[in-house]
Protein backbone atom coordinates (compact mmCIF):
# COMPACT_ATOMS: atom_id res chain seq x y z
CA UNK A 1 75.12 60.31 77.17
CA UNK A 2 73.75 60.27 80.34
CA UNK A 3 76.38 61.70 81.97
CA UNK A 4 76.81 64.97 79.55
CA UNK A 5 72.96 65.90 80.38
CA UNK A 6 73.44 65.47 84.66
CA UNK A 7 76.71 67.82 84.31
CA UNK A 8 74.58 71.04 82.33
CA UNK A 9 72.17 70.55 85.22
CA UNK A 10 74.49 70.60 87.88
CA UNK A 11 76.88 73.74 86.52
CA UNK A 12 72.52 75.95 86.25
CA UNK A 13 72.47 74.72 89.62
CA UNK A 14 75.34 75.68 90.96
CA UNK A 15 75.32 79.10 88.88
CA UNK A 16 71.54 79.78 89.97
CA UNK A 17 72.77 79.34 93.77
CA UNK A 18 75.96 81.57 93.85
CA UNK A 19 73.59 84.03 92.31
CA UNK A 20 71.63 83.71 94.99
CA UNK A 21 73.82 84.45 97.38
CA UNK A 22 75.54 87.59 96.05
CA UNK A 23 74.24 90.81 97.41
CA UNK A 24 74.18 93.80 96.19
CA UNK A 25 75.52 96.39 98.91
CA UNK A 26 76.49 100.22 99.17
CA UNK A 27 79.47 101.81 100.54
CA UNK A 28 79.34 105.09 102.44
CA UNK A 29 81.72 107.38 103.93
CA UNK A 30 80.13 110.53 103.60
CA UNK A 31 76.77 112.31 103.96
CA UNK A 32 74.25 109.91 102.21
CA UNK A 33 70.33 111.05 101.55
CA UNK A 34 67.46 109.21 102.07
CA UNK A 35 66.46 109.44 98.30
CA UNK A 36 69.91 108.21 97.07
CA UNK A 37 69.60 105.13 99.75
CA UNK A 38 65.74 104.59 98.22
CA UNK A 39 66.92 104.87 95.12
CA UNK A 40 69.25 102.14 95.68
CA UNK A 41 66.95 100.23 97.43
CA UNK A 42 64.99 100.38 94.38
CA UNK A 43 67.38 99.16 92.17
CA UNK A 44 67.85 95.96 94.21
CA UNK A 45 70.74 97.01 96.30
CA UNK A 46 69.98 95.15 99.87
CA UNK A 47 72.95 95.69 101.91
CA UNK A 48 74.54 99.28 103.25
CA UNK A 49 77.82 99.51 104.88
CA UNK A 50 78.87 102.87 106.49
CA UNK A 51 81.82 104.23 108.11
CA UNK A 52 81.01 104.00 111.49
CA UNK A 53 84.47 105.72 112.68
CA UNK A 54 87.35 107.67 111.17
CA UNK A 55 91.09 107.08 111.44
CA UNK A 56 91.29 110.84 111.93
CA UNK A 57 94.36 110.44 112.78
CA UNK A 58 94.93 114.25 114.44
CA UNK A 59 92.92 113.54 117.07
CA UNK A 60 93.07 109.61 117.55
CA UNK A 61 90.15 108.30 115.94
CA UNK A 62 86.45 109.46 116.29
CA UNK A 63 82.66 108.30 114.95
CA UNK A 64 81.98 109.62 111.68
CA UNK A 65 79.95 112.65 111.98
CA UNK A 66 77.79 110.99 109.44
CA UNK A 67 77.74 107.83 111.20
CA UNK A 68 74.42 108.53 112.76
CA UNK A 69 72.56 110.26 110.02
CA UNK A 70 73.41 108.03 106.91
CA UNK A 71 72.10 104.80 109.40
CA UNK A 72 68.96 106.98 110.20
CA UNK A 73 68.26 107.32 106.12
CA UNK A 74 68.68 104.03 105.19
CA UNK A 75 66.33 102.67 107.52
CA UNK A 76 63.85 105.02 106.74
CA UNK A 77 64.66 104.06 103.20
CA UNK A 78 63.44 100.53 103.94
CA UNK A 79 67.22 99.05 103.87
CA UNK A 80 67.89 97.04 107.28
CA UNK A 81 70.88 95.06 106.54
CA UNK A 82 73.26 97.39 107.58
CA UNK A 83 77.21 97.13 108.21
CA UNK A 84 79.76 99.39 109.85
CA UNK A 85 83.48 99.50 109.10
CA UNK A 86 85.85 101.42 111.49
CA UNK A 87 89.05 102.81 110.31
CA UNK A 88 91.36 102.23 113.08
CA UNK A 89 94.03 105.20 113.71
CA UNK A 90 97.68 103.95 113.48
CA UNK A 91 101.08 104.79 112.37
CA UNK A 92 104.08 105.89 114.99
CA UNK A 93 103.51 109.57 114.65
CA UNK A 94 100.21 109.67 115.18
CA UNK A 95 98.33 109.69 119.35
CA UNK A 96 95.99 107.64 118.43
CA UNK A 97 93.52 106.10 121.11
CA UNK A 98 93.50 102.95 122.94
CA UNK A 99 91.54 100.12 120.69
CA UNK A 100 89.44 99.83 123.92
CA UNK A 101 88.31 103.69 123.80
CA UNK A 102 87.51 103.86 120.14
CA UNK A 103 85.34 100.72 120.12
CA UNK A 104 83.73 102.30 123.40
CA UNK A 105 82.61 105.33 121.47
CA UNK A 106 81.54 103.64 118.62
CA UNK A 107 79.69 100.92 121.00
CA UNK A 108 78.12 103.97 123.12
CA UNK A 109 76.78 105.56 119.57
CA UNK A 110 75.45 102.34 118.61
CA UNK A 111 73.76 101.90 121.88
CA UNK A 112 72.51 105.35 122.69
CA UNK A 113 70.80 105.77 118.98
CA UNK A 114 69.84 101.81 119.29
CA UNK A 115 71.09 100.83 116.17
CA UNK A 116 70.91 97.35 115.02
CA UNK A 117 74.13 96.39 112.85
CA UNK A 118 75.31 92.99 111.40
CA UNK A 119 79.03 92.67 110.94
CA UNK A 120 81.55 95.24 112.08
CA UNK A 121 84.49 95.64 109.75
CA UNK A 122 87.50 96.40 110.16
CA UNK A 123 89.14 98.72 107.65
CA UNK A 124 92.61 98.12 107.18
CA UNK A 125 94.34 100.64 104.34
CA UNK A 126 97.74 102.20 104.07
CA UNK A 127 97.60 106.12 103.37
CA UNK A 128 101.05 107.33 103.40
CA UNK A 129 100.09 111.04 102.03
CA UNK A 130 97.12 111.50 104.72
CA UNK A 131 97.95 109.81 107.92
CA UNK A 132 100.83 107.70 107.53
CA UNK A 133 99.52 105.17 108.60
CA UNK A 134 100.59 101.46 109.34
CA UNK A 135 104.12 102.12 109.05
CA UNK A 136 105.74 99.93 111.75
CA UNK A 137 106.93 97.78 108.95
CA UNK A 138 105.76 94.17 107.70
CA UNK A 139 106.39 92.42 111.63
CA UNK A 140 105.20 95.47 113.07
CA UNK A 141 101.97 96.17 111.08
CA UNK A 142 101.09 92.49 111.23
CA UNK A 143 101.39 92.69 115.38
CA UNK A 144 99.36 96.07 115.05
CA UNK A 145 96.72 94.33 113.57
CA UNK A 146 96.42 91.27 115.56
């Protein structure tokens, strides 16, 4: 009997700590106001991740003009816990810049508008109708990404 009553305790336990360490977060990749990151912030979203830089494939990769801007807003909306993701330019057609000179750029934005980010992701997708991207094959994308 005993032992039926410790495992209901132990499965709220467990349940009220997993919920307790979900967050709720918000994705960006475009132009995002200050009201819609408030409003957010309001309904108990603590977390923001925005794209920090753009495949853009055409010209090699570049900061997301909105990069700046949507960071800007959602401090002043009270969120702090922000995240960046870069979408690295790849595929065989496309002149994409050295790894080294797109993390410079987005480093130098980061630094010259003194932004204070937690985790940098990386943004790994396959577009084949926009960029074409990560098409080296399955040895070749895997040694890409490494």
């Amino acid at each position: 009997m005993r032992a039926r009553m410790i495992f209901p305790l132990v499965w709220v336990f467990l349940l009220n700590y997993v919920e307790s360490a979900l967050l709720h977060g918000v994705d960006s990749s475009g132009s995002v106001s200050q009201v819609n990151y408030e409003t957010a912030k309001q309904e108990g979203f603590e977390k923001v991740v925005i794209r920090g830089y753009s495949e853009a494939c055409e010209s090699g990769g570049l900061v997301d003009p909105n990069f700046v801007s949507s960071y800007i807003k959602a401090r002043a909306a009270g969120l702090t816990n922000i995240d960046i993701y870069w979408f690295p330019c790849s595929g065989a057609s496309n002149r994409c810049k050295s790894y080294a000179t797109r993390l410079q750029e987005l480093r130098a934005t980061m630094t010259a508008n003194k932004m204070n980010i937690t985790t940098l992701w990386v943004d790994i997708e396959n577009d084949p109708t926009f960029c074409h991207n990560w098409n080296y094959g399955t040895s070749g994308n895997l040694a890409e990404a490494r």
